[in-house]
C-alpha atoms as a PDB file:
ATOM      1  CA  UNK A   1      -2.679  -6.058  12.064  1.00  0.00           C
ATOM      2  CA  UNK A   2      -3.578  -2.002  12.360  1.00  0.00           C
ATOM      3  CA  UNK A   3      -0.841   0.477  12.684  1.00  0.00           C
ATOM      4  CA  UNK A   4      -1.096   0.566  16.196  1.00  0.00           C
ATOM      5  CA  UNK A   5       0.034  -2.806  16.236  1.00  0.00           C
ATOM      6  CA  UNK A   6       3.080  -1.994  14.144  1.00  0.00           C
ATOM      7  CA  UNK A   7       3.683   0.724  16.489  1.00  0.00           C
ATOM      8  CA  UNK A   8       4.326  -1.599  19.448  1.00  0.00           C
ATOM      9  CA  UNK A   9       6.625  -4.131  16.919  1.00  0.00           C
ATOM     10  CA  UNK A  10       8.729  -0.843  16.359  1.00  0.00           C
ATOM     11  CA  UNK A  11       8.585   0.219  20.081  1.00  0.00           C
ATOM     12  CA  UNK A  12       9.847  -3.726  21.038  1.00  0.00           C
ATOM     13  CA  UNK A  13      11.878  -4.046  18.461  1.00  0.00           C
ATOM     14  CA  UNK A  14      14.035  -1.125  18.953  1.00  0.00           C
ATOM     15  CA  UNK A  15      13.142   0.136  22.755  1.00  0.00           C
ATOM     16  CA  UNK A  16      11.698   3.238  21.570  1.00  0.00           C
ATOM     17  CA  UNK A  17       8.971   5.360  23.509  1.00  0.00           C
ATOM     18  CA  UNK A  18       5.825   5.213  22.167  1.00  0.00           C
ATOM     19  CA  UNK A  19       5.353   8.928  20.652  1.00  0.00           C
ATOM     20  CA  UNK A  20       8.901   8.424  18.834  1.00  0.00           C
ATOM     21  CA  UNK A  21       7.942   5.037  17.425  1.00  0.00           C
ATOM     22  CA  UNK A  22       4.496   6.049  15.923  1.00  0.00           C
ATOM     23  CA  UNK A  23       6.515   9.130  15.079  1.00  0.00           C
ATOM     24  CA  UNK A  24       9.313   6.724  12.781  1.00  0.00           C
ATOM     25  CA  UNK A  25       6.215   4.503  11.120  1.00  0.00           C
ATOM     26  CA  UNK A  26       4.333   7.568  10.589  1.00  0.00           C
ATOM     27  CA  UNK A  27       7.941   8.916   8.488  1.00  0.00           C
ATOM     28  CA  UNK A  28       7.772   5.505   6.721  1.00  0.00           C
ATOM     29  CA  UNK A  29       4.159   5.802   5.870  1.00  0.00           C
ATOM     30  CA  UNK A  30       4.527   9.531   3.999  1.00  0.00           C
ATOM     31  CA  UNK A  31       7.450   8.351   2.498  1.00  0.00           C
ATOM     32  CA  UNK A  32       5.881   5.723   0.694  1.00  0.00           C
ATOM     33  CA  UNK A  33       2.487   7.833  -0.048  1.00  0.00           C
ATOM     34  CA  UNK A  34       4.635  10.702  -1.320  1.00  0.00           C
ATOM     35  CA  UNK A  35       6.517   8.301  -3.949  1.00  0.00           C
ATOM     36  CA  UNK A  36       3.821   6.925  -5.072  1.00  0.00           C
ATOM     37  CA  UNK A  37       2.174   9.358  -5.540  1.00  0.00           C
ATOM     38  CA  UNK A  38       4.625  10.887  -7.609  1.00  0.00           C
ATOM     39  CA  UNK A  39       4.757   7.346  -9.693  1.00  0.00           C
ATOM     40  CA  UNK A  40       7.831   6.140  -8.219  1.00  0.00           C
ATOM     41  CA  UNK A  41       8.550   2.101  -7.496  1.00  0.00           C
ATOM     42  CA  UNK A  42       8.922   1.247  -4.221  1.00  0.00           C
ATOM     43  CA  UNK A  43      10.834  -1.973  -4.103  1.00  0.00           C
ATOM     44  CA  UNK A  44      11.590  -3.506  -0.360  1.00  0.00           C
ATOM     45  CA  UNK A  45      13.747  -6.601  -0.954  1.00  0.00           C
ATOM     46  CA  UNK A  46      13.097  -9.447   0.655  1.00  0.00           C
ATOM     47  CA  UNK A  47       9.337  -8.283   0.988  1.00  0.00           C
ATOM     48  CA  UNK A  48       7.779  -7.008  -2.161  1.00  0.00           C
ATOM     49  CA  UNK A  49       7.262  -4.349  -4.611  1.00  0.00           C
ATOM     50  CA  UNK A  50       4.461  -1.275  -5.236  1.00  0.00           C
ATOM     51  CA  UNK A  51       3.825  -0.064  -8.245  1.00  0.00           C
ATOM     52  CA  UNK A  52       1.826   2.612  -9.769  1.00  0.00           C
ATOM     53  CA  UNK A  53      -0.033   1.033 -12.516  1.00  0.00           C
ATOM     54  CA  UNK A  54      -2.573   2.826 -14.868  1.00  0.00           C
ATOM     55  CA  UNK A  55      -6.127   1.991 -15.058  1.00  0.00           C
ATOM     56  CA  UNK A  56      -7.812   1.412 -18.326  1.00  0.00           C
ATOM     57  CA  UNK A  57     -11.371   3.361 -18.855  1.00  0.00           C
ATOM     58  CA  UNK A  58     -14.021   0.614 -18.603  1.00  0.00           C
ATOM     59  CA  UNK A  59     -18.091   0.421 -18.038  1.00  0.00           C
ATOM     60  CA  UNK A  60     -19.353  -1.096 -14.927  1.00  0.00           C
ATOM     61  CA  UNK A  61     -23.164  -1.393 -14.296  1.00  0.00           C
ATOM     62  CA  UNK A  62     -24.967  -0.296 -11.048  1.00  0.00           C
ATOM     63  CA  UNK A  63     -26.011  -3.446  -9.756  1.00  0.00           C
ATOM     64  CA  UNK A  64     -29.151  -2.070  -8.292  1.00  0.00           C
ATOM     65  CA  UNK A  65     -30.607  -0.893 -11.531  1.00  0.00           C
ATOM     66  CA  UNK A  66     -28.738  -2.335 -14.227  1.00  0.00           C
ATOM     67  CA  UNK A  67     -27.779   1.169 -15.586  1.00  0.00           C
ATOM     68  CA  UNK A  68     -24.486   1.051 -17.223  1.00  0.00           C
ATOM     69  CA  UNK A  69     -21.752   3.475 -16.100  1.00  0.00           C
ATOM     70  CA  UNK A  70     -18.455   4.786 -17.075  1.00  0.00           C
ATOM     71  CA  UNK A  71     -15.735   4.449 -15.625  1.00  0.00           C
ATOM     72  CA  UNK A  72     -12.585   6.516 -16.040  1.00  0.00           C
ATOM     73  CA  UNK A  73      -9.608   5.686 -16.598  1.00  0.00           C
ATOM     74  CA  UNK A  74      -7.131   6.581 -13.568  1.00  0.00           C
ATOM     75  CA  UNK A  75      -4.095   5.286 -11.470  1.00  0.00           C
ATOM     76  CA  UNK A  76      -4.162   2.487  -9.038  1.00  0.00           C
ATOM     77  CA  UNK A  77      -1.509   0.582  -6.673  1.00  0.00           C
ATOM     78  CA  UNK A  78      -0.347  -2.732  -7.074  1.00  0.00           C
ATOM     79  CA  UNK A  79       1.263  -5.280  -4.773  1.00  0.00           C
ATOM     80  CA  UNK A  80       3.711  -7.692  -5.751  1.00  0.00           C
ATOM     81  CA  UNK A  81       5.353  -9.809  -2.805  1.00  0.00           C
ATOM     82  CA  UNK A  82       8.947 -10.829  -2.939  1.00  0.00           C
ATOM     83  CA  UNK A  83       9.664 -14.436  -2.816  1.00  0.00           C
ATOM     84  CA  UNK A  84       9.566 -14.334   1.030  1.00  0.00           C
ATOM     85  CA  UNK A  85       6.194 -13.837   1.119  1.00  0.00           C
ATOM     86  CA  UNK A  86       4.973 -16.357  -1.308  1.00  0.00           C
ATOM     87  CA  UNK A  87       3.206 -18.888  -0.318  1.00  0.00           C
ATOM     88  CA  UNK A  88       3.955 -22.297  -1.967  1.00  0.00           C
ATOM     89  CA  UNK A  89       1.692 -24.448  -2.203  1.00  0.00           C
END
């Protein structure tokens, strides 16, 4: 699924015109960028939680010439779905 594709959900779902529809998952989309990008939790019940996890510093190698690199430590998203989107089995 692209966002186009949640576009037309939205637009069904609700009987919204196109250009207001991309217009409310566009809103949802900064919303989310802006708090995590600020650190913040985002926790949707029923459907999961992002998180803002830090990165240790580590040392890859370049696969092509064996050269080892380092690599810094940083931020990076994580995904953890709620139990409606676990899979059991």
């Amino acid at each position: 699924m692209i966002k186009a594709d949640l576009v037309r959900k939205v637009m069904a779902s609700v009987d919204l015109p196109q250009s207001k529809a991309n217009d409310a998952v566009n809103a949802v989309f900064d919303a989310m960028r802006d708090a995590l990008t600020e650190g913040e939790r985002i926790e949707l019940r029923g459907f999961g939680v992002f998180l803002v996890k830090n990165r240790k510093r580590g040392i890859g190698r370049n696969p092509k010439t064996g050269v080892e690199v380092a690599i810094p430590p940083g931020k990076t998203i994580r995904f953890k779905p709620g139990k409606a989107l676990r899979v059991i089995g």
